[in-house]
C-alpha atoms as a PDB file:
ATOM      1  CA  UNK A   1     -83.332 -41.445   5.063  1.00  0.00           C
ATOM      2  CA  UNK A   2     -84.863 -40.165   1.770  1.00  0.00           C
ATOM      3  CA  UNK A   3     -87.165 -42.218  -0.845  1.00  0.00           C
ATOM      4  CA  UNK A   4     -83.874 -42.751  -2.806  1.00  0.00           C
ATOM      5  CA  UNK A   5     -81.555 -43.733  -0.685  1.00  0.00           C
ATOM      6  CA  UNK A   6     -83.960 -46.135   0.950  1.00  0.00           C
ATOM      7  CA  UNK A   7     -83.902 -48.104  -3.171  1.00  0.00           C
ATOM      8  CA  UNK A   8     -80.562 -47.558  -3.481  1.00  0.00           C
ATOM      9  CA  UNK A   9     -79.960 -49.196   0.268  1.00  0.00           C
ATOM     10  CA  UNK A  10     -81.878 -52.290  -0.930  1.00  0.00           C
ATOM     11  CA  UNK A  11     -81.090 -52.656  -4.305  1.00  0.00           C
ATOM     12  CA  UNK A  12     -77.659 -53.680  -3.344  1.00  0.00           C
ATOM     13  CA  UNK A  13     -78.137 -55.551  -0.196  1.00  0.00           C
ATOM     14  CA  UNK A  14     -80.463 -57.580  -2.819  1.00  0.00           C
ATOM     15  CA  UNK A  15     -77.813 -57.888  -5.534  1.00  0.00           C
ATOM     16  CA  UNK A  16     -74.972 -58.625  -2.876  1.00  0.00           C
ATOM     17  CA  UNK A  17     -77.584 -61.529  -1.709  1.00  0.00           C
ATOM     18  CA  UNK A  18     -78.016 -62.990  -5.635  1.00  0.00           C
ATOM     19  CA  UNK A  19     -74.542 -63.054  -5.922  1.00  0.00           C
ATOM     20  CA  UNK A  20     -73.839 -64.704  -2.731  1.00  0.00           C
ATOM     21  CA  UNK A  21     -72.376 -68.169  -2.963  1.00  0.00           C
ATOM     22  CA  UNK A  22     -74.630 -69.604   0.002  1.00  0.00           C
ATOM     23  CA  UNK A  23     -77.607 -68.712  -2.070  1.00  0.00           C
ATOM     24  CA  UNK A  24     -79.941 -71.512  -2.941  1.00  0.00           C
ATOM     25  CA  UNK A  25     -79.814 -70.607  -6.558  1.00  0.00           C
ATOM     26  CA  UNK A  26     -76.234 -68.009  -6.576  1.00  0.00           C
ATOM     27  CA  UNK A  27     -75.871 -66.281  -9.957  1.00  0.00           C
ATOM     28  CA  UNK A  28     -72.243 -66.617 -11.129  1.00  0.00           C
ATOM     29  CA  UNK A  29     -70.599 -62.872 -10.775  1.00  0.00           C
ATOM     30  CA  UNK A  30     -71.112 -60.685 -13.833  1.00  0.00           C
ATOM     31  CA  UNK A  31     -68.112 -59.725 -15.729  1.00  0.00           C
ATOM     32  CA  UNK A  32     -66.771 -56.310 -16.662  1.00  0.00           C
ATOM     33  CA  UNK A  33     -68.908 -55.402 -19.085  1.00  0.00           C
ATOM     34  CA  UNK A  34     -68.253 -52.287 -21.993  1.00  0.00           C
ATOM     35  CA  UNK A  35     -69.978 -51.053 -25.177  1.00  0.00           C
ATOM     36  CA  UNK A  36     -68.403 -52.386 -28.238  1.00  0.00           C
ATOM     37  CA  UNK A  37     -68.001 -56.115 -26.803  1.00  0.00           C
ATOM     38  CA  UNK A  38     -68.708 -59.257 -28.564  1.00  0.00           C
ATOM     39  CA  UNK A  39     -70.889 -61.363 -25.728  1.00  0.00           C
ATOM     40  CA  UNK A  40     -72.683 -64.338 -25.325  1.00  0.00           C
ATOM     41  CA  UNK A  41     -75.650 -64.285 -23.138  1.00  0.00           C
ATOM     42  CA  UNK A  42     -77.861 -67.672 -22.129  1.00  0.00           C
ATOM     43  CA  UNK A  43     -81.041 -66.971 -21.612  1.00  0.00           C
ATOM     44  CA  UNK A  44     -83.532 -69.038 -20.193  1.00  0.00           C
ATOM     45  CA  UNK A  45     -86.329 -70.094 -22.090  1.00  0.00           C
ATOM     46  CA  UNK A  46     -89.443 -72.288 -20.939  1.00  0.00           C
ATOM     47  CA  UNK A  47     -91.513 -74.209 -23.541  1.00  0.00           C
ATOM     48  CA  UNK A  48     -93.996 -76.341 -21.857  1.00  0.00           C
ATOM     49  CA  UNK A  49     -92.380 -78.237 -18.977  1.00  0.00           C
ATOM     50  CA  UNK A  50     -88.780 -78.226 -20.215  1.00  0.00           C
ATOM     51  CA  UNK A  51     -86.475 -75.214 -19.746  1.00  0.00           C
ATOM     52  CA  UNK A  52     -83.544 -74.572 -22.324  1.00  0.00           C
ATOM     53  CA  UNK A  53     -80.482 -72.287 -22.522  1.00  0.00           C
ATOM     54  CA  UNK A  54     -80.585 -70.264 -26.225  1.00  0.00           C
ATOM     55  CA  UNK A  55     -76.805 -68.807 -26.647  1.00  0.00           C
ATOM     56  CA  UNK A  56     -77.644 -64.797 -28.138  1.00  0.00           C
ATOM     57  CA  UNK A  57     -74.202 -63.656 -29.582  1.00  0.00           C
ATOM     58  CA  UNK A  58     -74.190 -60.008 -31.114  1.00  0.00           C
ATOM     59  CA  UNK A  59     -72.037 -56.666 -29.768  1.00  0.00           C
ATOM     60  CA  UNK A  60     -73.560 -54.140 -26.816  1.00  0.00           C
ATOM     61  CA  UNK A  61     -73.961 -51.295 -28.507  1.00  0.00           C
ATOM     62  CA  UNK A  62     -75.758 -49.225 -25.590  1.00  0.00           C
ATOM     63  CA  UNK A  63     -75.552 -49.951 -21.445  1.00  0.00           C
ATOM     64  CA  UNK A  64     -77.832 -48.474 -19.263  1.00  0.00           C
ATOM     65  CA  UNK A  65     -76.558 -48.384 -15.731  1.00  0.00           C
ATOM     66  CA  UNK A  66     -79.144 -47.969 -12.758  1.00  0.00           C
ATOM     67  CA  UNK A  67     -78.847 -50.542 -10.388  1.00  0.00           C
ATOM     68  CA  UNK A  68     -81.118 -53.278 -10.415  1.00  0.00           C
ATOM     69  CA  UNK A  69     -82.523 -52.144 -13.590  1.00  0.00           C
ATOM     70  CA  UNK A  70     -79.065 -52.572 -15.463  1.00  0.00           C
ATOM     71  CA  UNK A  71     -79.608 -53.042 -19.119  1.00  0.00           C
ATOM     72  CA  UNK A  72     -77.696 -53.787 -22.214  1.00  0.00           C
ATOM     73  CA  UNK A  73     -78.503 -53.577 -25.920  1.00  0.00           C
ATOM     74  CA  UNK A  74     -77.432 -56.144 -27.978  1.00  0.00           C
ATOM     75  CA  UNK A  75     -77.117 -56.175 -31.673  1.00  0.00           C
ATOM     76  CA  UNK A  76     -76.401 -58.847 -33.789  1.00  0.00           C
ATOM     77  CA  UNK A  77     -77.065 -59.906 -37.937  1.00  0.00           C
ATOM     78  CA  UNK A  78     -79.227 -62.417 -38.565  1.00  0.00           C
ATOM     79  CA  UNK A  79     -79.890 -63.518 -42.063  1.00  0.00           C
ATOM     80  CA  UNK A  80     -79.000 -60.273 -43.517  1.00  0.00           C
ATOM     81  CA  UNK A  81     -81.489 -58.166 -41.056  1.00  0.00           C
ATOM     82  CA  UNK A  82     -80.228 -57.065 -37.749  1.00  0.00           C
ATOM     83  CA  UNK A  83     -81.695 -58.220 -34.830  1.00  0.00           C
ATOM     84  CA  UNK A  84     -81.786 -55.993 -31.488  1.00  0.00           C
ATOM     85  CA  UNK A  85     -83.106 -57.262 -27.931  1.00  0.00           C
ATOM     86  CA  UNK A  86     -82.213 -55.265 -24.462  1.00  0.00           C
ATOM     87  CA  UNK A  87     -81.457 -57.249 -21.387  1.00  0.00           C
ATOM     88  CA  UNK A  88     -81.720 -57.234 -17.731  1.00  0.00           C
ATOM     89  CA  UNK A  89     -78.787 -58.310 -16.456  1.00  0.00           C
ATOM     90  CA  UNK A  90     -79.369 -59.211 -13.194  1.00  0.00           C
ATOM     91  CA  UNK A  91     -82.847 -61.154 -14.534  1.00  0.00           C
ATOM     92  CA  UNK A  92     -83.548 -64.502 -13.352  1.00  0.00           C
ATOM     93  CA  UNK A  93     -83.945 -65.426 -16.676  1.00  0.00           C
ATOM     94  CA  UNK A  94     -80.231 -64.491 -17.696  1.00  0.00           C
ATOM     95  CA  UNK A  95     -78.375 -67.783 -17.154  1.00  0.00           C
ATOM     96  CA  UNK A  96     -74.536 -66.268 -17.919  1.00  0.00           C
ATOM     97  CA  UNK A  97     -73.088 -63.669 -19.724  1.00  0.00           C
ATOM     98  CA  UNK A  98     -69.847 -64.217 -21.182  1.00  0.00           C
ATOM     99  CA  UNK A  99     -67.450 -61.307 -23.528  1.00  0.00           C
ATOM    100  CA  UNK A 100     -65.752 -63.286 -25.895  1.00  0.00           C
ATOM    101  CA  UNK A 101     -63.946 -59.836 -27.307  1.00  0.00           C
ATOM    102  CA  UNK A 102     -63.534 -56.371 -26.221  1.00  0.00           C
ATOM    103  CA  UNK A 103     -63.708 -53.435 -28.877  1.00  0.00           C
ATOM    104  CA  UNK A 104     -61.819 -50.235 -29.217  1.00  0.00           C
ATOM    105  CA  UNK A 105     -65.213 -47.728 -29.390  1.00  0.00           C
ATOM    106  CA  UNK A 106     -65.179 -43.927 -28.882  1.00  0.00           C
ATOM    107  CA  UNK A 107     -68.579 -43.538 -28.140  1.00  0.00           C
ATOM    108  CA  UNK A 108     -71.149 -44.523 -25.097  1.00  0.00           C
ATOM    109  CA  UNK A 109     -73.688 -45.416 -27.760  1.00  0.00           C
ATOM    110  CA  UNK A 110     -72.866 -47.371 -30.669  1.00  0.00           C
ATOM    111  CA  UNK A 111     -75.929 -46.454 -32.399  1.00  0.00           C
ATOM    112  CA  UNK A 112     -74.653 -45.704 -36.065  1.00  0.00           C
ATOM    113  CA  UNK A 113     -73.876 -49.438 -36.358  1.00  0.00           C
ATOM    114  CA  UNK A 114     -77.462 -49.786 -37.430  1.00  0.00           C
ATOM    115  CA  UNK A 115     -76.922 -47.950 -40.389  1.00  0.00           C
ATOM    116  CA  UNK A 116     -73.457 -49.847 -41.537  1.00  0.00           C
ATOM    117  CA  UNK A 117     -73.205 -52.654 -44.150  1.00  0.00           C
ATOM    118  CA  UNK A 118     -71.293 -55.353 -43.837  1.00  0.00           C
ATOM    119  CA  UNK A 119     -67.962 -54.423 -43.213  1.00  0.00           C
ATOM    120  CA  UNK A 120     -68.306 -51.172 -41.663  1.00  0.00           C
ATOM    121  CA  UNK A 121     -70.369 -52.727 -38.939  1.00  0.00           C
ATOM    122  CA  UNK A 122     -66.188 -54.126 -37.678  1.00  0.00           C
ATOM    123  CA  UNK A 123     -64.455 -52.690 -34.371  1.00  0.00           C
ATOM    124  CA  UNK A 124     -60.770 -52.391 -33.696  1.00  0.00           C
ATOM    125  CA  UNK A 125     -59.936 -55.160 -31.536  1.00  0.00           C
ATOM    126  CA  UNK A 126     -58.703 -54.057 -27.663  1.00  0.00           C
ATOM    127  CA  UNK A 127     -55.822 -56.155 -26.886  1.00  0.00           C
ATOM    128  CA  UNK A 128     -55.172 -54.641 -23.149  1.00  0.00           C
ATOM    129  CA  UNK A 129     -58.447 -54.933 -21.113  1.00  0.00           C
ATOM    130  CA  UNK A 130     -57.043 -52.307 -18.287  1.00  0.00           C
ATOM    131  CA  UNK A 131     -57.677 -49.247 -20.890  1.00  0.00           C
ATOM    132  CA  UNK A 132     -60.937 -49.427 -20.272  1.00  0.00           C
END
């Protein structure tokens, strides 16, 4: 068995174990996720002794798919300056993910949003979720 297989092999006996329900701690399953959708994601944040859930809301403009080391880019307008951060998702410190709207996009990378105002920055609502 090569190098790669050997990852790939344990990778996803891991992930199957993380999304186990007998788990001590079982992450809740991961929906279908796409590049133009409006999510929510709860991250977990520790100040001191206490640990919070802060709600980021903003549209995945790029997905990076490699096990593991699945990533998205979220984007999102914050006072009038847009706001970027890439997550895990399959980090500990990702409490849920949930798409509140799917997007009719043409591209894998939605990277020309950055340089829309206002309402350019909109996507055509997808109505059917099996086109994807």
């Amino acid at each position: 068995m090569k190098t790669k297989e050997l990852v790939e092999t344990l990778e996803s006996n891991y992930l199957k174990k993380i999304y186990d329900e007998n788990h001590p701690t079982p992450k809740a399953p991961l929906p279908p996720l796409g590049v133009g959708d409006l999510v929510k994601v709860g991250v977990l944040i520790r100040e001191g002794e206490k640990e919070r859930i802060q709600p980021y809301e903003g549209t995945v403009i790029a997905q990076h798919k490699s096990g593991m080391n699945s990533t998205i880019t979220v984007r999102k307008i914050f006072q009038g300056v847009g706001v970027e951060r890439i997550f895990m998702i399959h980090s500990p410190r990702i409490a849920f993910i949930e798409v509140l709207r799917c997007s009719q996009v043409r591209r894998a990378k939605l990277y020309y949003l950055r340089d829309c105002v206002g309402k350019q920055t909109r996507l055509k609502e997808r109505f059917n979720r099996l086109d994807r």
